[in-house]
N, C-alpha and C. Protein backbone atom coordinates (compact mmCIF):
# COMPACT_ATOMS: atom_id res chain seq x y z
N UNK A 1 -4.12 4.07 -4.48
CA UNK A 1 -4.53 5.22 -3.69
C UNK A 1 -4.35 6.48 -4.53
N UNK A 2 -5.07 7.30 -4.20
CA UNK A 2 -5.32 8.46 -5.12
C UNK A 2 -5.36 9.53 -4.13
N UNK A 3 -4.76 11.02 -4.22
CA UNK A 3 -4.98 11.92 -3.33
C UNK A 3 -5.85 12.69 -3.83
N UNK A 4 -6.72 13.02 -3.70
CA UNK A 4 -7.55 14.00 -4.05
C UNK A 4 -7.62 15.83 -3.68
N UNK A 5 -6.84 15.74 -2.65
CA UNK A 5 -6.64 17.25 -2.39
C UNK A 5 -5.03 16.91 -1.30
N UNK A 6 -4.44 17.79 -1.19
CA UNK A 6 -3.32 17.99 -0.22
C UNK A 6 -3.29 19.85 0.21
N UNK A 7 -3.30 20.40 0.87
CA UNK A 7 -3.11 21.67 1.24
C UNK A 7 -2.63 22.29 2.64
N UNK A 8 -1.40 21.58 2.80
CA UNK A 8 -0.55 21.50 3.47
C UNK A 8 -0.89 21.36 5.10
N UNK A 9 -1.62 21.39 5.52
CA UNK A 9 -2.62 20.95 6.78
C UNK A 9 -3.59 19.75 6.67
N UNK A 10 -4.06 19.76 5.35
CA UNK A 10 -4.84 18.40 5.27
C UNK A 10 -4.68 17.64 4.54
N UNK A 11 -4.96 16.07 4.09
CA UNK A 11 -4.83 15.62 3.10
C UNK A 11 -6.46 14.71 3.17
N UNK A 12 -6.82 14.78 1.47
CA UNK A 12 -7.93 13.92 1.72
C UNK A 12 -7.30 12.71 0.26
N UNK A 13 -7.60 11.67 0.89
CA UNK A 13 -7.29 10.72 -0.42
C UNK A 13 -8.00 9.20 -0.39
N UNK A 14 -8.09 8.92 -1.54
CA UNK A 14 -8.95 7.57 -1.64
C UNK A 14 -8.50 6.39 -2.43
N UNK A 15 -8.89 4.89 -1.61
CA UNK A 15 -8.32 3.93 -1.56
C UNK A 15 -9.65 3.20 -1.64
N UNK A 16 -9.58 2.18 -2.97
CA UNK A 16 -11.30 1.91 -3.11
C UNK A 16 -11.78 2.47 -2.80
N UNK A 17 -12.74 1.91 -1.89
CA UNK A 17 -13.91 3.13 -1.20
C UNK A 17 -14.17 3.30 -0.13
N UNK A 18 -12.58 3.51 0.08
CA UNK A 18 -12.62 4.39 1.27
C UNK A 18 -11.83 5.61 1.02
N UNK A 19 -12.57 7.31 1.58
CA UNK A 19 -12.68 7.89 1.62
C UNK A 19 -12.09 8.75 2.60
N UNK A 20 -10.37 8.84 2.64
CA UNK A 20 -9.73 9.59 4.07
C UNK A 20 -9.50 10.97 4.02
N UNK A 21 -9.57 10.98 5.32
CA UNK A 21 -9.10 12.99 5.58
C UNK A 21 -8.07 12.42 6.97
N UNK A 22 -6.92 13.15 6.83
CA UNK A 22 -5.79 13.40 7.47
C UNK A 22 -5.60 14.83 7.78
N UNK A 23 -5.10 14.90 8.84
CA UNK A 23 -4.53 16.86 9.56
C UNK A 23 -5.62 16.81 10.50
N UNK A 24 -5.48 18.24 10.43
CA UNK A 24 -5.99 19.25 10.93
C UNK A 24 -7.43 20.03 10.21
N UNK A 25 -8.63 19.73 10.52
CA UNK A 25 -9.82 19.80 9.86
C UNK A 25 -10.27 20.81 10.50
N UNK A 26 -9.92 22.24 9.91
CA UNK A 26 -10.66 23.69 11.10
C UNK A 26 -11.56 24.06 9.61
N UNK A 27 -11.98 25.42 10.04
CA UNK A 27 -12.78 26.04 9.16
C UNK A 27 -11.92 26.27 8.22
N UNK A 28 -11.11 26.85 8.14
CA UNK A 28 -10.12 27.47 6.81
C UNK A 28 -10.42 26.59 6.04
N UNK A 29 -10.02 25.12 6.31
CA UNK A 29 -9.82 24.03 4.96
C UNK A 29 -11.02 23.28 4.73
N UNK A 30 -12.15 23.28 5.67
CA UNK A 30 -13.44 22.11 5.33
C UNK A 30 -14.00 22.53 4.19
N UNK A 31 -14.14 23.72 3.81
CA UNK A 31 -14.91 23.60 2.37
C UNK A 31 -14.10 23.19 1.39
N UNK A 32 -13.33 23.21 1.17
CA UNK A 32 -11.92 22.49 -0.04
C UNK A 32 -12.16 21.16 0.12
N UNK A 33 -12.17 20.86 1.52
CA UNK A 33 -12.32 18.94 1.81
C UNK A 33 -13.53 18.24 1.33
N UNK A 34 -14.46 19.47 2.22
CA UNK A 34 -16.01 19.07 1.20
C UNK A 34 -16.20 18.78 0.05
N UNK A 35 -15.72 19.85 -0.68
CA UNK A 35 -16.14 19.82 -2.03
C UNK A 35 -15.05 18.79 -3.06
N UNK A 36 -13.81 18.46 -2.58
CA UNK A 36 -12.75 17.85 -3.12
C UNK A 36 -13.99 16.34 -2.94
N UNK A 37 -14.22 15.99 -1.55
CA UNK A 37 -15.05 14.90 -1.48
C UNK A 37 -16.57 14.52 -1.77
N UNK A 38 -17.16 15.50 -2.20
CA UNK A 38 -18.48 15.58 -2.64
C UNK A 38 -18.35 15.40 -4.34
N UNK A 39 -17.30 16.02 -4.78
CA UNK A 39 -16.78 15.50 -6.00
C UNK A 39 -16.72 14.22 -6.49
N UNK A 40 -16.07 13.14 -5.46
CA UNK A 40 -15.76 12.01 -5.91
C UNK A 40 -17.09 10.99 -5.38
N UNK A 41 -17.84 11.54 -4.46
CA UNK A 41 -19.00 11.02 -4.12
C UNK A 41 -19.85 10.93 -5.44
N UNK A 42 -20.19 12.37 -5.99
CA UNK A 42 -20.80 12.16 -7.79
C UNK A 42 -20.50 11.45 -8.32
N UNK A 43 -19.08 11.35 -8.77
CA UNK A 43 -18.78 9.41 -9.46
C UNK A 43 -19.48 8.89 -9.54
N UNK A 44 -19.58 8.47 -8.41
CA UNK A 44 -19.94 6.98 -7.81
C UNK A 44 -21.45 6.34 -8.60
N UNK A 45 -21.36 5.37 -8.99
CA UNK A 45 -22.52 4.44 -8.89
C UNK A 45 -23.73 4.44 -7.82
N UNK A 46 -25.03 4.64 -7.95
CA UNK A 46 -26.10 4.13 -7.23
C UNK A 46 -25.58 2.76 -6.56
N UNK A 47 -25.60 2.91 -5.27
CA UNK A 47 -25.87 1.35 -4.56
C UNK A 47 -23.82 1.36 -4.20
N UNK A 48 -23.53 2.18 -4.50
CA UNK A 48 -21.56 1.72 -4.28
C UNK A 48 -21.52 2.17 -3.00
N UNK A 49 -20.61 1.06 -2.42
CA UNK A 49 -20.07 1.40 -0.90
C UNK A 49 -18.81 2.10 -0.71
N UNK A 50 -19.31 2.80 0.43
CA UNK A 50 -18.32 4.12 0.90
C UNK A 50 -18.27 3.49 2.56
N UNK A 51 -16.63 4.34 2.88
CA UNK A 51 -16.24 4.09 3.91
C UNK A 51 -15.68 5.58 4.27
N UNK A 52 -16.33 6.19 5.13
CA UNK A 52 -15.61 7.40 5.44
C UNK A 52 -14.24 7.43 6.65
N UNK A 53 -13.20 7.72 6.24
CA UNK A 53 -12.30 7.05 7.42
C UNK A 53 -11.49 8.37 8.06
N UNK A 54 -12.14 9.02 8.95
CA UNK A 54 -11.37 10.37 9.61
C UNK A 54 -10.37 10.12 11.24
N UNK A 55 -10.28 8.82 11.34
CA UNK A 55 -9.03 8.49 11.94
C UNK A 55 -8.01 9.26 12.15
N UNK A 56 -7.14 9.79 11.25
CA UNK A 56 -6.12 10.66 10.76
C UNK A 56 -6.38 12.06 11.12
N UNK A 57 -7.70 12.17 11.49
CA UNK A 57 -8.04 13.93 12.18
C UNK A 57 -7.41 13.92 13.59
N UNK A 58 -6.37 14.75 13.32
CA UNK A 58 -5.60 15.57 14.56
C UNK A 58 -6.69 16.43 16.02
N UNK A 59 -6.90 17.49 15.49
CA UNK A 59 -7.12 18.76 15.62
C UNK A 59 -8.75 18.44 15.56
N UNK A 60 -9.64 18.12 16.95
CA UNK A 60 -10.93 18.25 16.68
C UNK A 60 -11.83 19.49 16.30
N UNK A 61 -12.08 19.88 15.91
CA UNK A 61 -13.27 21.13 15.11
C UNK A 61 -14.56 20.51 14.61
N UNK A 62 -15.98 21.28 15.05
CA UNK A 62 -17.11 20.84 14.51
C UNK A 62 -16.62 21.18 12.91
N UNK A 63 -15.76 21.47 12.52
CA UNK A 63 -15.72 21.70 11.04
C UNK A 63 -15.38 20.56 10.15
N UNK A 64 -14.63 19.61 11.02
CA UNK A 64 -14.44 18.42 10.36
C UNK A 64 -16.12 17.19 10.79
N UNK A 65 -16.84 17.44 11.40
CA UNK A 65 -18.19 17.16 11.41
C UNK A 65 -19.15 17.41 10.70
N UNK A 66 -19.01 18.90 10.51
CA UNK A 66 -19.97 19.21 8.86
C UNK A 66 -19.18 18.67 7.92
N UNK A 67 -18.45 18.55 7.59
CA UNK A 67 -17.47 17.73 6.32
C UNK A 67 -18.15 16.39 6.51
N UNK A 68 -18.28 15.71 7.54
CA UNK A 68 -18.84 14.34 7.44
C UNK A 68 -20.13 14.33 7.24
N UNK A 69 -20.99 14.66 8.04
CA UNK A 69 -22.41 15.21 7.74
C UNK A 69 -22.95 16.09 6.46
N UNK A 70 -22.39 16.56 6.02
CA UNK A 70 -22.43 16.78 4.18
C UNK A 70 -22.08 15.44 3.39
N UNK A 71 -20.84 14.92 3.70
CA UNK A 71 -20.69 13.56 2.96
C UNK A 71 -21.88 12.45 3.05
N UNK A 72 -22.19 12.86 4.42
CA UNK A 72 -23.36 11.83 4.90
C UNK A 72 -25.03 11.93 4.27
N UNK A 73 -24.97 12.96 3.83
CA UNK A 73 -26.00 13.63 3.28
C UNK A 73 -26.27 12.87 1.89
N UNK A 74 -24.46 13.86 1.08
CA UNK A 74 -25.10 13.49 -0.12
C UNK A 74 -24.83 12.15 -0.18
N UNK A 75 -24.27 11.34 0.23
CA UNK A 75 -24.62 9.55 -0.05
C UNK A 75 -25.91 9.37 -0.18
N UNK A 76 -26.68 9.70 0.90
CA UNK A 76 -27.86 9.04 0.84
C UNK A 76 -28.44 9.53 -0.12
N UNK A 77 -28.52 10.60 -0.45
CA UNK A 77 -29.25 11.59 -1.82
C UNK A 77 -28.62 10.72 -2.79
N UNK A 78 -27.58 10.07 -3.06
CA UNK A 78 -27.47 9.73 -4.28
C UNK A 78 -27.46 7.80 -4.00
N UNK A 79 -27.87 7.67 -3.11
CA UNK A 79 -27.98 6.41 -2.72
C UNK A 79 -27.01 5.17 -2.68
N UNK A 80 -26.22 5.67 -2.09
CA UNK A 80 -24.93 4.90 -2.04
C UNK A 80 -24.90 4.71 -0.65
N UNK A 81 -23.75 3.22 -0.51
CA UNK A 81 -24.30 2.80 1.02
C UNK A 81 -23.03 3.24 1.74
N UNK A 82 -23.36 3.88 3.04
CA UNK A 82 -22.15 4.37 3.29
C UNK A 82 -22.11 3.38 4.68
N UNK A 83 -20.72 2.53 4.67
CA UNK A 83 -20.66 1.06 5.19
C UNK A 83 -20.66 1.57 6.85
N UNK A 84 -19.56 2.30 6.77
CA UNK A 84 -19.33 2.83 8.15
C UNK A 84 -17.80 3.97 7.79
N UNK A 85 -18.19 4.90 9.16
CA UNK A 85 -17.29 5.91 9.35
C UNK A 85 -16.51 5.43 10.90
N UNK A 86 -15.10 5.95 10.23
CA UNK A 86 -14.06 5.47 11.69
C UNK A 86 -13.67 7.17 11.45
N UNK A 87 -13.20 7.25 13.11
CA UNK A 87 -13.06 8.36 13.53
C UNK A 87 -12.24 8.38 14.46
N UNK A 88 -11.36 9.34 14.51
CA UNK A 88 -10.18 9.67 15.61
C UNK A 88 -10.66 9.24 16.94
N UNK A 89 -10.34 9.39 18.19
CA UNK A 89 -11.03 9.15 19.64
C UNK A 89 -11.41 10.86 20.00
N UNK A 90 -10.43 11.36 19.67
CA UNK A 90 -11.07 13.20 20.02
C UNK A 90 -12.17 13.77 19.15
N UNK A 91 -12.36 12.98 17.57
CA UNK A 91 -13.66 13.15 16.89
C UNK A 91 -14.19 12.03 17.51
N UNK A 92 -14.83 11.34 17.87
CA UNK A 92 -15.41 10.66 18.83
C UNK A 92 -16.02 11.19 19.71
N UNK A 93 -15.63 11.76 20.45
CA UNK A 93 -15.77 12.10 21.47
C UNK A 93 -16.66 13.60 21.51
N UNK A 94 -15.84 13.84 19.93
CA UNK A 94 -16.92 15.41 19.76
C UNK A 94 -18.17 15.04 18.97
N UNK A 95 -18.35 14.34 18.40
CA UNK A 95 -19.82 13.35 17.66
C UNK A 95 -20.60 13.12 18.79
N UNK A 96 -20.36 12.25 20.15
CA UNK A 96 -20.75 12.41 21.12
C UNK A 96 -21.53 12.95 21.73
N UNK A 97 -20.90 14.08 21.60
CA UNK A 97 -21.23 15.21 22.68
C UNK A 97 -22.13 15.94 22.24
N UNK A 98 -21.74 16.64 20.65
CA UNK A 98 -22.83 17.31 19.92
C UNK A 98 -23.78 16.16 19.81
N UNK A 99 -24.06 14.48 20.04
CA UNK A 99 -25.22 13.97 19.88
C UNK A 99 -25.25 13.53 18.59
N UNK A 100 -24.45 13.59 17.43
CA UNK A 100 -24.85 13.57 16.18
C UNK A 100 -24.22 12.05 15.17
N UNK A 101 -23.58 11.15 16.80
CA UNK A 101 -22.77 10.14 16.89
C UNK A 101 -24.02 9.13 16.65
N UNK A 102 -25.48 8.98 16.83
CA UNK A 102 -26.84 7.97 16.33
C UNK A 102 -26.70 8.36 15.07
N UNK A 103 -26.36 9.66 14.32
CA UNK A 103 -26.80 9.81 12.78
C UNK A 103 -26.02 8.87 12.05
N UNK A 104 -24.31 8.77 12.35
CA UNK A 104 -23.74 8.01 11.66
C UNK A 104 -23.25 6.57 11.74
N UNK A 105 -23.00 5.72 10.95
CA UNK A 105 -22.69 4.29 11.22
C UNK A 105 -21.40 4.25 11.35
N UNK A 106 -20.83 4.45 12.63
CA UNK A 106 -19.80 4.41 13.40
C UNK A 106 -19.37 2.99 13.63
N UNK A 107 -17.87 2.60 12.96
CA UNK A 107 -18.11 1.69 13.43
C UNK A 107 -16.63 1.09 13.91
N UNK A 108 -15.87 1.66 13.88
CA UNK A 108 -14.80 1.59 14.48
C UNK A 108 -14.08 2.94 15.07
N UNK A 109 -13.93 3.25 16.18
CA UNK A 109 -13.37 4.93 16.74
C UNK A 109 -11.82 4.06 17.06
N UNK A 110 -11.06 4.85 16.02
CA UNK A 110 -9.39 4.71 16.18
C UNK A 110 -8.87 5.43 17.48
N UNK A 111 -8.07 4.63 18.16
CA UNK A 111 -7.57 5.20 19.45
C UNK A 111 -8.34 5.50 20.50
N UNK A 112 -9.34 5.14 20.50
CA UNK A 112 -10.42 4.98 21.84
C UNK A 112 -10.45 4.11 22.67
């Protein structure tokens, strides 16, 4: 496991390929998370599987949604398969609601 960012509210870190964010995901910190994780998305190989795993999100904010939906983006731009995203039950619930819960391959909601 590798941490890729820590800033004392969030942590994002990666374990093969999977891809976690822990805390509290508001506006202050999503662009740091973004870009800490859009970083390691470049790596990656054409065709490599990703697992986005935001389980560990406390604190629901559409800000930790654009963080996923940017991740979600550039995968496909760089064509990597992104297996499935697990998500807290309160991000759940806010994917939901904003509707934006068909875009992603959801496939386990932690604590729901």
């Amino acid at each position: 496991m590798s941490v890729l960012l820590e800033n004392g509210a969030n942590r994002l870190e990666v374990d093969g390929e999977v891809l976690s964010v822990s805390g509290e995901v508001d506006f202050d910190g999503a662009a740091e998370i973004a870009a800490a994780g859009q970083r390691w998305l470049a790596g990656l190989n054409e065709g490599s599987r990703v697992i986005f795993d935001l389980g560990g999100v406390g604190r629901v904010s559409s800000a930790a949604v654009s963080v996923l939906l940017e991740w979600t983006r550039q995968s496909r731009e760089s064509r990597l398969d992104v297996e499935s995203v697990r998500l807290s039950a309160p991000l759940a619930r806010l994917t939901e609601v904003a509707g934006v819960d068909a875009l992603l391959p959801v496939e386990v909601r932690v604590g729901a």
